[in-house]
Protein backbone atom coordinates (compact mmCIF):
# COMPACT_ATOMS: atom_id res chain seq x y z
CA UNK A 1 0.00 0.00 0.00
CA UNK A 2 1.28 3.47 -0.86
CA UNK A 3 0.89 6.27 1.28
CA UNK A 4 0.37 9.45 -0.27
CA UNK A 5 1.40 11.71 2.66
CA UNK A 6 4.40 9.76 3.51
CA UNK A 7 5.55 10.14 -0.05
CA UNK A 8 5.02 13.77 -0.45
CA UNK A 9 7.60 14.07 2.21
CA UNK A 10 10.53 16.33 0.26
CA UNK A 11 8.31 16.68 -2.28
CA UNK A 12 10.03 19.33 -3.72
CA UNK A 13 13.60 17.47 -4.16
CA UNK A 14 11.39 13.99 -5.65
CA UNK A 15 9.70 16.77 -7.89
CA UNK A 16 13.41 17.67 -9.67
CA UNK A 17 13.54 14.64 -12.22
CA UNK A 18 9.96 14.66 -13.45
CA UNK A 19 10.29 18.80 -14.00
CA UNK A 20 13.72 18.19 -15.75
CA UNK A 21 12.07 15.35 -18.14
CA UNK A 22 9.29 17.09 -19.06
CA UNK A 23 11.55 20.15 -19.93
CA UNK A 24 12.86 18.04 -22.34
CA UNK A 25 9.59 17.32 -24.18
CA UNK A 26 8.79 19.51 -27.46
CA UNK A 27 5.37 19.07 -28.26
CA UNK A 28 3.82 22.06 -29.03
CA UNK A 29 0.15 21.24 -28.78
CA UNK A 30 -0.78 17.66 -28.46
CA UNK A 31 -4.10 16.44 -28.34
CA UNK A 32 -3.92 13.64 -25.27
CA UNK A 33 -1.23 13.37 -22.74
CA UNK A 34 -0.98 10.65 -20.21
CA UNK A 35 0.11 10.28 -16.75
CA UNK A 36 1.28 6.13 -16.19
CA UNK A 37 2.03 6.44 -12.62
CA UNK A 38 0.63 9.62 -11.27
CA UNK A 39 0.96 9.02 -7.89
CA UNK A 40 -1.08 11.72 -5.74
CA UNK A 41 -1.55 13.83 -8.24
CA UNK A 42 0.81 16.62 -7.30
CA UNK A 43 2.97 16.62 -10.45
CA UNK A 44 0.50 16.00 -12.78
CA UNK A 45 -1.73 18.75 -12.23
CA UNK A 46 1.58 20.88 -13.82
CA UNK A 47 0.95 18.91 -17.34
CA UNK A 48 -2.60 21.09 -17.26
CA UNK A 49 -0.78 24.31 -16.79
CA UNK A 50 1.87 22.86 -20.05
CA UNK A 51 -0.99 21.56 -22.11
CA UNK A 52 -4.26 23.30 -21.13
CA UNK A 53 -5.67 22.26 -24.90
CA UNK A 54 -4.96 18.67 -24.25
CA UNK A 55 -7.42 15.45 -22.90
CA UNK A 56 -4.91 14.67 -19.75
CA UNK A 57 -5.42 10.91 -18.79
CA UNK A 58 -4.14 9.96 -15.97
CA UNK A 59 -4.34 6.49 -13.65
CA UNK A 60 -2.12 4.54 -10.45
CA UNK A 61 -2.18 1.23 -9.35
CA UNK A 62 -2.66 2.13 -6.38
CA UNK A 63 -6.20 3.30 -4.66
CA UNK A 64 -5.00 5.62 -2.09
CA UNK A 65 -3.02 7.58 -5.04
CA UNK A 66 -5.56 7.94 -7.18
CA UNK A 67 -7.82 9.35 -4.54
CA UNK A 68 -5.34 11.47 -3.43
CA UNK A 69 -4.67 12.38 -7.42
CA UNK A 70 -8.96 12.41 -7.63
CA UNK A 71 -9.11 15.24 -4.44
CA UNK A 72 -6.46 17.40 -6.61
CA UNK A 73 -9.16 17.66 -9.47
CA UNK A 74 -7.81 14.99 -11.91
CA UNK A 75 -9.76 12.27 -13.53
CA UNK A 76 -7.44 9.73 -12.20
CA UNK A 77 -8.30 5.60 -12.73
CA UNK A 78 -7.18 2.82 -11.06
CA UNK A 79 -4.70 1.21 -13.59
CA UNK A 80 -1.98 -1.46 -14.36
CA UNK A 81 0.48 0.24 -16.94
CA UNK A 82 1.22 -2.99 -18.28
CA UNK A 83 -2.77 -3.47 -19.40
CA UNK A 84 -2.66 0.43 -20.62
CA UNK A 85 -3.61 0.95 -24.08
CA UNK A 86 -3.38 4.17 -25.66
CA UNK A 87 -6.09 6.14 -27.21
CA UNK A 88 -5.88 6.94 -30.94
CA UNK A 89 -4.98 10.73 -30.48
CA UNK A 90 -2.23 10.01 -27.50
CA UNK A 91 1.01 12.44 -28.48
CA UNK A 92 2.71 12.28 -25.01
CA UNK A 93 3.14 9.52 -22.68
CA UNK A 94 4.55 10.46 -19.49
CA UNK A 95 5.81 7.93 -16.63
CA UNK A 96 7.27 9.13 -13.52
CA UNK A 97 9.46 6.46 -11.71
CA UNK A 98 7.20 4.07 -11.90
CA UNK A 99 8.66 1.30 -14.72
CA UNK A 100 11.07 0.07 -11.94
CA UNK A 101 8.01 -1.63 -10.52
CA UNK A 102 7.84 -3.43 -13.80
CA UNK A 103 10.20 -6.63 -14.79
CA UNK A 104 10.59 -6.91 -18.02
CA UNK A 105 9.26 -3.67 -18.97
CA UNK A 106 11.55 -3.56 -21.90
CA UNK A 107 8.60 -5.32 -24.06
CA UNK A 108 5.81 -3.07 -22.44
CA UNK A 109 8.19 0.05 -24.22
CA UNK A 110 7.94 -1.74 -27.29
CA UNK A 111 4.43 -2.04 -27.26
CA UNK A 112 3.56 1.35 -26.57
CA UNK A 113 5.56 2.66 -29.27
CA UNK A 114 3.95 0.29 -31.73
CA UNK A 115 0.33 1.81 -30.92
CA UNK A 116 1.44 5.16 -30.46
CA UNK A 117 0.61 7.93 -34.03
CA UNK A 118 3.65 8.96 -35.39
CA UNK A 119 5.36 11.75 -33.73
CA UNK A 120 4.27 10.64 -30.56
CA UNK A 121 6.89 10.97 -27.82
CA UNK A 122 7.35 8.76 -24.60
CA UNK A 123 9.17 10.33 -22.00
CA UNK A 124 10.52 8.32 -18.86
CA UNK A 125 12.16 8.59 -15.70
CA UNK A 126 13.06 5.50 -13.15
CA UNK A 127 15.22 5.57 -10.53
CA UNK A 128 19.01 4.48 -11.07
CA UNK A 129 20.17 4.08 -7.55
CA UNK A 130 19.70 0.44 -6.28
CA UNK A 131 23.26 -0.21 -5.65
CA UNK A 132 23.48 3.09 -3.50
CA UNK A 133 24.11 2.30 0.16
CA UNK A 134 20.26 3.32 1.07
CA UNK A 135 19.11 -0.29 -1.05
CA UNK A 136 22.45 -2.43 -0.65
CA UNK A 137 21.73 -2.27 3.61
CA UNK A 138 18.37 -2.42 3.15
CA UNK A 139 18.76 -5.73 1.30
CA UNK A 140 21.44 -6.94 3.99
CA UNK A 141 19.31 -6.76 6.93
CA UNK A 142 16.42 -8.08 5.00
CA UNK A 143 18.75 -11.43 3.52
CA UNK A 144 19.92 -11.11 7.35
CA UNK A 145 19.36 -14.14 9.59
CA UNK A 146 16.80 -11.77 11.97
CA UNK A 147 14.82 -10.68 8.61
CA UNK A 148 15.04 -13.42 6.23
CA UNK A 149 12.46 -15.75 7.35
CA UNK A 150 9.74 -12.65 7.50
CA UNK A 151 11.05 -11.06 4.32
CA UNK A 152 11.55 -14.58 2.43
CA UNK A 153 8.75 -13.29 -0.29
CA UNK A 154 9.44 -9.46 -0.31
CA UNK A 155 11.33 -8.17 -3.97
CA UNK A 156 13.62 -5.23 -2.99
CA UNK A 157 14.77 -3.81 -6.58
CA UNK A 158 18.62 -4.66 -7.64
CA UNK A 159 20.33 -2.52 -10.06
CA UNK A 160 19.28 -4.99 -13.25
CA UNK A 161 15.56 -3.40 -12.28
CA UNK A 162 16.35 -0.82 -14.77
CA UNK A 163 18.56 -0.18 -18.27
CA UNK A 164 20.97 2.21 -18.40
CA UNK A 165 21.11 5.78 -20.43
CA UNK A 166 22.70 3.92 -23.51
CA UNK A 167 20.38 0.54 -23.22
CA UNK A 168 16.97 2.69 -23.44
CA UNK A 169 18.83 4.76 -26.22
CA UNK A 170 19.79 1.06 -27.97
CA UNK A 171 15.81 -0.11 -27.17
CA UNK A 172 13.73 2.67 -28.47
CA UNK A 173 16.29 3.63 -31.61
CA UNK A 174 15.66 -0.34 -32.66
CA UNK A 175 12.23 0.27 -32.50
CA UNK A 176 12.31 3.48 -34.89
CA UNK A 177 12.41 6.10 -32.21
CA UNK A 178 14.26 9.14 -32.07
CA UNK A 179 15.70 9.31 -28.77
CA UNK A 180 17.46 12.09 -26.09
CA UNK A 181 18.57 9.91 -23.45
CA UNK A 182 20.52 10.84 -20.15
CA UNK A 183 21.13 10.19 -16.65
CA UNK A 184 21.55 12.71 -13.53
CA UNK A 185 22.82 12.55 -10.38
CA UNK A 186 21.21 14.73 -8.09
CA UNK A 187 22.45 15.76 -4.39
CA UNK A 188 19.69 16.33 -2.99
CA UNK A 189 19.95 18.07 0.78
CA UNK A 190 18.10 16.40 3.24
CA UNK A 191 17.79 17.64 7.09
CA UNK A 192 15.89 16.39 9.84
CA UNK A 193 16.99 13.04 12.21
CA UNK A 194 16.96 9.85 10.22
CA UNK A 195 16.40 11.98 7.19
CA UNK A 196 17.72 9.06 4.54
CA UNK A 197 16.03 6.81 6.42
CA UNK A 198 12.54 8.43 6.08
CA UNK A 199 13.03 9.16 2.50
CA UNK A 200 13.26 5.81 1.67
CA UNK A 201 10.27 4.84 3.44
CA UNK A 202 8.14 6.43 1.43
CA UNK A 203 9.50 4.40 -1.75
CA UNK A 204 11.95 1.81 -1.53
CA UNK A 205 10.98 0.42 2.06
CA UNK A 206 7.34 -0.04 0.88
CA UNK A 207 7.65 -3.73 0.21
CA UNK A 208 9.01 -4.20 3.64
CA UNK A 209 6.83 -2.02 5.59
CA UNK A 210 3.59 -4.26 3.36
CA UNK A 211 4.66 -7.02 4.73
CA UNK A 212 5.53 -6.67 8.47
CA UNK A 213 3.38 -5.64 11.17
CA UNK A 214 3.26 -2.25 12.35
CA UNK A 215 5.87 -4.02 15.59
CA UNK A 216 8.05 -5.63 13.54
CA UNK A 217 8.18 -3.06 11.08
CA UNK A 218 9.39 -0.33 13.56
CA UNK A 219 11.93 -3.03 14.81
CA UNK A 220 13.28 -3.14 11.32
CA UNK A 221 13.71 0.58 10.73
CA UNK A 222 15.00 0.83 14.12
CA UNK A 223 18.12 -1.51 12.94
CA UNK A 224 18.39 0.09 9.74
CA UNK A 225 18.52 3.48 11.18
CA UNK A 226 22.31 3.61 12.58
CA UNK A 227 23.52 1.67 9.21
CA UNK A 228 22.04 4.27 7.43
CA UNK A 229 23.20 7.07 9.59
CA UNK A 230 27.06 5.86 9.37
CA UNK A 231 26.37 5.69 5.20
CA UNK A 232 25.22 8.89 5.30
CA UNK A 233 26.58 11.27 7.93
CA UNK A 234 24.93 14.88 8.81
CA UNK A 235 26.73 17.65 8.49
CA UNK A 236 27.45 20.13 11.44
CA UNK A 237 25.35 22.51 9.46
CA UNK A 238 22.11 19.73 10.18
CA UNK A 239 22.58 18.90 5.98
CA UNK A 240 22.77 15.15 5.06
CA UNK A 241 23.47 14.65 1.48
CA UNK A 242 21.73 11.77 -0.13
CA UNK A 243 23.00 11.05 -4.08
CA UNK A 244 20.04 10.31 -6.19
CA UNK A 245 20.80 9.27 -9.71
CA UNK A 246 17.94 9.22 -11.70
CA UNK A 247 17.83 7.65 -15.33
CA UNK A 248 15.77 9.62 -18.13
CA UNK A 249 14.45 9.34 -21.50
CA UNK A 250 12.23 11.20 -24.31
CA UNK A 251 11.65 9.10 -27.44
CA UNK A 252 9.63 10.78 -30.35
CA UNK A 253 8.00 7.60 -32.78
């Protein structure tokens, strides 16, 4: 289960990527855009303001986003982007860290870009960091011998999860794409006590926290907390800075 609050924590640093990617988008006046992945809304009420001519579809798989995207104003849908089908007159397809969630979401690409008209772009962002200290520990205490009974049927993403800048570029150019492809490393400030630690429980901890009990699940964060702390010491100045790499990429069919 997502939790729309929880995630909105730093919204303003998690809102950096999907600003930068759809900078990088040049239609001028399309007639649908779509939001795979809209989370809570927050983000995707800015593609109104871009496109205020366009039919803006938007959906989440999960039902707490898409009422929190639904109290925003938005038309959101409950949705699985790998059933998604786009609409004749779809010109931009926009997904917002969400194909990480996906295995194999290399064919799911394909298939969009199949349907879409031509000049239709895609434009993606997923997260690049899984072998960053915040997911290695996290996946050592949950393969640990405390954890791995509990956590036996929990998937915590590795770094194969996702392609790199040049394998999207190689993926969407065989399928007849035009393609800007990139990756960014952010450094994003954080401040507060365990501020790593709760910025990861609003994303990558949420398979753990679904599948302990609110006990258990405190016990866990408790013994993450001082491995993340020692991976990511504060500064004096109360700053703790947490690298966030971020893959991106806008293909035009």
């Amino acid at each position: 289960m997502w939790d729309p609050e929880k995630y909105l924590d730093y919204a303003d640093l998690r809102a950096r990527p999907f600003h930068d990617l759809i900078a990088r988008i040049g239609a001028a006046s399309p007639r649908r855009v779509v939001d795979l992945g809209c989370g809570p809304g927050n983000l995707t009420v800015s593609l109104k303001d871009r496109w205020p001519g366009a039919v803006l579809e938007c959906g989440d798989s999960s039902p707490e986003m898409v009422e929190s995207a639904r109290s925003r104003g938005l038309d959101a849908s409950l949705l699985d982007v790998r059933d998604w089908t786009p609409a004749p007159d779809t010109d931009v397809v926009v997904s917002n860290a969400v194909l990480q969630w996906v295995p194999g979401h290399e064919s799911l690409l394909r298939r969009w870009v199949s349907e879409l008209p031509a000049g239709a772009v895609v434009a993606i962002q997923v997260p690049g960091n899984f072998n960053a200290p915040s997911h290695a520990l996290t996946r050592e205490l949950a393969a640990s011998p405390a954890w791995a009974s509990r956590l036996a049927d929990v998937v915590l993403r590795e770094d194969d999860a996702v392609l790199s800048p040049l394998g999207y570029a190689n993926l969407l150019a065989d399928a007849g794409c035009g393609v800007d492809a990139w990756e960014t490393t952010y450094m994003q400030p954080l401040r507060g006590p365990r501020a790593v630690l709760e910025w990861i429980t609003g994303t990558a901890l949420r398979p753990v926290r679904a599948a302990l009990p609110d006990e258990e699940w405190e016990q866990f964060r408790a013994e993450l907390a001082p491995r993340l702390d020692e991976a990511y010491p504060t500064r004096a100045d109360g700053t703790t800075w947490f690298e966030f790499r971020r893959v991106f990429f806008v293909a035009q069919v």
